[in-house]
Protein backbone atom coordinates (compact mmCIF):
# COMPACT_ATOMS: atom_id res chain seq x y z
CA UNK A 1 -23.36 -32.10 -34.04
CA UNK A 2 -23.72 -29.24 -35.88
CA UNK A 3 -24.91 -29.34 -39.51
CA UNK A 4 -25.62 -27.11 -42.58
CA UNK A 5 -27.19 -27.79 -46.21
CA UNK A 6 -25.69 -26.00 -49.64
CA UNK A 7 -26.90 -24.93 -52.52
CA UNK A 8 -23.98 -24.32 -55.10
CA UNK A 9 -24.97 -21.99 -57.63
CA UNK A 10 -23.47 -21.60 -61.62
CA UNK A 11 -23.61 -19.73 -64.61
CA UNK A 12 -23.34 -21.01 -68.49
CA UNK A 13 -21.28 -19.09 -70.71
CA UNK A 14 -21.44 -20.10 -74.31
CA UNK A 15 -18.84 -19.24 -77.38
CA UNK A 16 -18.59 -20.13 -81.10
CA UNK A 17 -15.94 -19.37 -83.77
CA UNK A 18 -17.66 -17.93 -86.18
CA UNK A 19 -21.29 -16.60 -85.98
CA UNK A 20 -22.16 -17.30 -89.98
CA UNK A 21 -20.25 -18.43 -92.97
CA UNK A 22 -20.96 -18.42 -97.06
CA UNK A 23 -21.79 -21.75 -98.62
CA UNK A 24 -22.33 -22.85 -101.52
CA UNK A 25 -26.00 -24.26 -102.25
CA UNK A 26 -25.81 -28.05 -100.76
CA UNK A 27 -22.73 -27.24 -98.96
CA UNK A 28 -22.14 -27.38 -95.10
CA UNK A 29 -20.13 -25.46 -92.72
CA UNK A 30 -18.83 -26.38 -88.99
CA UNK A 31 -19.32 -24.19 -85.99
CA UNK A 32 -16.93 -24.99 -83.24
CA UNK A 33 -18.71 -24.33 -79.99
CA UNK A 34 -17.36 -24.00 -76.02
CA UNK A 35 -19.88 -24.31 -73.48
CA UNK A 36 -18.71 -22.98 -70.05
CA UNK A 37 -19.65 -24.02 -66.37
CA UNK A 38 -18.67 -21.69 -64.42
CA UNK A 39 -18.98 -22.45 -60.79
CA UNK A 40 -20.28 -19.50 -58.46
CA UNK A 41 -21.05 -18.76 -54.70
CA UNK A 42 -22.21 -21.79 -52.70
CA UNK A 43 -25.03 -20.67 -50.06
CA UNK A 44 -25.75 -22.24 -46.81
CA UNK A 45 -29.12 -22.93 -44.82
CA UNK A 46 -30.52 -25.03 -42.68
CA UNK A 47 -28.19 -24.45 -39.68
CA UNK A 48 -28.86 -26.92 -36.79
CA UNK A 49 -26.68 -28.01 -33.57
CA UNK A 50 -28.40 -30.69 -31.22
CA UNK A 51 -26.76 -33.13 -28.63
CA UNK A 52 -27.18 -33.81 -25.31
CA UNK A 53 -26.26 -31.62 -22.01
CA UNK A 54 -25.73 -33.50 -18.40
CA UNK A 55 -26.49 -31.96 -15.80
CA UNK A 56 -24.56 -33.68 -12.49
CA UNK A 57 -25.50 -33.22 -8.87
CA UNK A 58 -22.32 -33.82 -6.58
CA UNK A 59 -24.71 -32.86 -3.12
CA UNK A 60 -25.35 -35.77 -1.56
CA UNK A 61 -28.80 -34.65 -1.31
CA UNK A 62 -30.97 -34.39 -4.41
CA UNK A 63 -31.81 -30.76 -6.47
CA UNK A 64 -34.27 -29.68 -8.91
CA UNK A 65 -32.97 -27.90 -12.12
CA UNK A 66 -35.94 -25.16 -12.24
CA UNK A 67 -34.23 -25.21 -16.04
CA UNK A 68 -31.53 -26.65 -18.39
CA UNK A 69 -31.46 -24.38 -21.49
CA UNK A 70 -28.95 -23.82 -24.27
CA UNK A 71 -27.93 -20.78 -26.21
CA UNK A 72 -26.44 -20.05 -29.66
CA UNK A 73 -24.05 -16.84 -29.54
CA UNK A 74 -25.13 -14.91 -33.05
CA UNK A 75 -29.18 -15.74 -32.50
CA UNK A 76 -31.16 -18.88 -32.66
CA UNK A 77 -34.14 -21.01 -31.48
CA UNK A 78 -33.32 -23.83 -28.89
CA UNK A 79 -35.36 -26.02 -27.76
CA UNK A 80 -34.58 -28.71 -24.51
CA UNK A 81 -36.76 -31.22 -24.04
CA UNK A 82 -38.25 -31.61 -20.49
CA UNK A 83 -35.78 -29.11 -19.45
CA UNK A 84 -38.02 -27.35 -16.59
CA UNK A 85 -38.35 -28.81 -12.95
CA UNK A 86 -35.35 -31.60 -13.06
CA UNK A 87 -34.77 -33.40 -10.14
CA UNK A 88 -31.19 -34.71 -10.38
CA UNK A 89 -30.42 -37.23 -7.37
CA UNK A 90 -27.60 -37.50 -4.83
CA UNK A 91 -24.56 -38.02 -6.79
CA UNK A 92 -26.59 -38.47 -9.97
CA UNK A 93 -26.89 -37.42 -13.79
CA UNK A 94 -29.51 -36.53 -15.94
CA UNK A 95 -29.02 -35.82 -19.81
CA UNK A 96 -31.74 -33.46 -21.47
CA UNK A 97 -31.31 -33.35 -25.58
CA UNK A 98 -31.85 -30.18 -27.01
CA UNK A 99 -31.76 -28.72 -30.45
CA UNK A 100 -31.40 -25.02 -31.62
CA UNK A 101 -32.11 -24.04 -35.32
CA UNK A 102 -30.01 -20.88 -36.68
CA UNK A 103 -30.40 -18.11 -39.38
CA UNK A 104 -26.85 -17.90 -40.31
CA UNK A 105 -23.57 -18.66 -39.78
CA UNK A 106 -22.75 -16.37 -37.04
CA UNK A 107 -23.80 -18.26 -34.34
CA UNK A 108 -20.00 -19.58 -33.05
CA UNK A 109 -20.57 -20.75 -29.36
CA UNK A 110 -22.81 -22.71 -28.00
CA UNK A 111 -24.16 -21.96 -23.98
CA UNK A 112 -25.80 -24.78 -21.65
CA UNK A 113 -27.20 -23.41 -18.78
CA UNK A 114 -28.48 -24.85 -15.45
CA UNK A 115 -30.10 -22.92 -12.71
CA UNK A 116 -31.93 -24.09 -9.73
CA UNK A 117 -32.56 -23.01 -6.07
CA UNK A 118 -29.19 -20.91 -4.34
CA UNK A 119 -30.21 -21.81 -1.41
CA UNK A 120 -30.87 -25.48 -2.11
CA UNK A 121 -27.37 -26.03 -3.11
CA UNK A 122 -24.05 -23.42 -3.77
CA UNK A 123 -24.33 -20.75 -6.17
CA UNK A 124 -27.55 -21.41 -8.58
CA UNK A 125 -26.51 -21.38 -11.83
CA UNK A 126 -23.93 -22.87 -13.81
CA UNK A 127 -23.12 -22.76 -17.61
CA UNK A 128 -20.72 -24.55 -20.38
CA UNK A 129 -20.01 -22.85 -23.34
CA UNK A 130 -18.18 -25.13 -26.89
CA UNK A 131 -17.72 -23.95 -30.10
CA UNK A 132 -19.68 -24.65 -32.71
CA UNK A 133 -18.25 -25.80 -35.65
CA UNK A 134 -20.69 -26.67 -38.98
CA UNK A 135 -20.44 -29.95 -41.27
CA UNK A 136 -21.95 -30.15 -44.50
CA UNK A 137 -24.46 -33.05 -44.46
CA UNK A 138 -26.07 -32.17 -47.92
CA UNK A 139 -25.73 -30.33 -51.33
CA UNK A 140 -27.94 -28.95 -54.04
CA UNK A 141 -25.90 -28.68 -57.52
CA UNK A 142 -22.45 -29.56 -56.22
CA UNK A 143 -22.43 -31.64 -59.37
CA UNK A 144 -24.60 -30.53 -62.47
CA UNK A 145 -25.18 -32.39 -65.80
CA UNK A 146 -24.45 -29.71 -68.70
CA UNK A 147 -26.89 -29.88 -71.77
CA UNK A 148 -27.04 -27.48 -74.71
CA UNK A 149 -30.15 -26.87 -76.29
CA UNK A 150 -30.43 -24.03 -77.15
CA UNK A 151 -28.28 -24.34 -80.87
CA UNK A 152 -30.75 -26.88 -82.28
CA UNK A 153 -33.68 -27.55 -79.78
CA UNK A 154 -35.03 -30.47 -81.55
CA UNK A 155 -31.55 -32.39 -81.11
CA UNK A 156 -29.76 -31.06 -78.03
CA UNK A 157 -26.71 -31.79 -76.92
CA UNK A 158 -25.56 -33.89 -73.87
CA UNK A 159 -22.13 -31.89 -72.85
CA UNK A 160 -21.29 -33.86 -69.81
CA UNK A 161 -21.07 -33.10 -65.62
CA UNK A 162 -19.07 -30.22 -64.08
CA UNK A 163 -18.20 -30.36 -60.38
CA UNK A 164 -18.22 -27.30 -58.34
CA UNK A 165 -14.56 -25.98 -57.19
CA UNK A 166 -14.11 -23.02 -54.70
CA UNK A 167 -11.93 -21.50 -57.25
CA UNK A 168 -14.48 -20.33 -59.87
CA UNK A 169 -12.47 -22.22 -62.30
CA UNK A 170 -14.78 -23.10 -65.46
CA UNK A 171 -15.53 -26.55 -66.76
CA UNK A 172 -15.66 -26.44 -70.35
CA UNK A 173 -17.15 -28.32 -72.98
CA UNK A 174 -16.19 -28.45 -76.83
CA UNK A 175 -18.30 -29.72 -79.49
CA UNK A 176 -18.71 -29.25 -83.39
CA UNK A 177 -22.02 -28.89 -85.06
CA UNK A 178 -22.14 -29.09 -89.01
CA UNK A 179 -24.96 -27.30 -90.31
């Protein structure tokens, strides 16, 4: 599989009616304020693809794999474990799992390569190459919980959650202080 983590980011806008009013001694006056989620650019890290890569002999003698590696098109570290000096029987398979951490997004393919000994067995090296498509397997602020207090510190106000949509769209929240 290949996975990814993101981090959804927002901004808070905030709006009121009026910014002061004339009362009379005693008296009160309302403020009508909108406080605005606004959803922004989610960010990905944490790129990883792992699985498995068999390796099949069809000689009916056995070979050694000198190496089994595996290669992410756009840059990357991949690792395979015991994937030097494989002896793969007559007619057998050996899997080797592997995992390769990337930097970004670009990586789009994903090479498995096998070489061992030309003259042990035809040709001497042979590769597979898949695409590599990411899943989401966690999230940082895809849902926030919107509080206000910065109007009156002492008693702030729970607004409510926004959830992140790719359309920027805000997620507002009215509420009426009397001061």
């Amino acid at each position: 599989p290949a996975t990814r983590a993101a981090t959804y980011a927002w901004t808070i806008a905030k709006d009121v009616d009026k910014t002061s009013v004339d009362v009379t001694p005693g008296g009160d006056a309302v403020f009508n304020y909108t406080v605005s989620a606004i959803p922004g650019a989610v960010t990905y890290s944490g790129w990883q693809v792992s699985g498995v890569i068999t390796v099949t002999n069809p000689n009916p003698f056995p070979v050694t794999a000198s190496s089994i590696t595996d290669n992410l098109t756009g840059g990357g570290t991949c690792i395979v474990t015991d994937g030097t000096n494989v002896v793969v029987g007559a007619g057998a398979t050996v899997d080797r799992n592997y995992t390769c951490t990337a930097a970004t997004a670009a990586t789009s393919e994903n090479t498995a390569t096998v070489t061992w000994d030309r003259f042990a067995a035809t040709d001497g090296t042979a590769s597979v190459t898949e695409p590599v498509t990411y899943t989401t397997t966690s999230s940082t602020n895809q849902t926030v919980h919107v509080v206000d207090d910065q109007t009156d510190p002492a008693n702030p106000v729970d607004l409510g959650t926004a959830e992140w949509n790719p359309d920027g769209i805000p997620v507002e929240f009215p509420y009426s202080l009397t001061k």
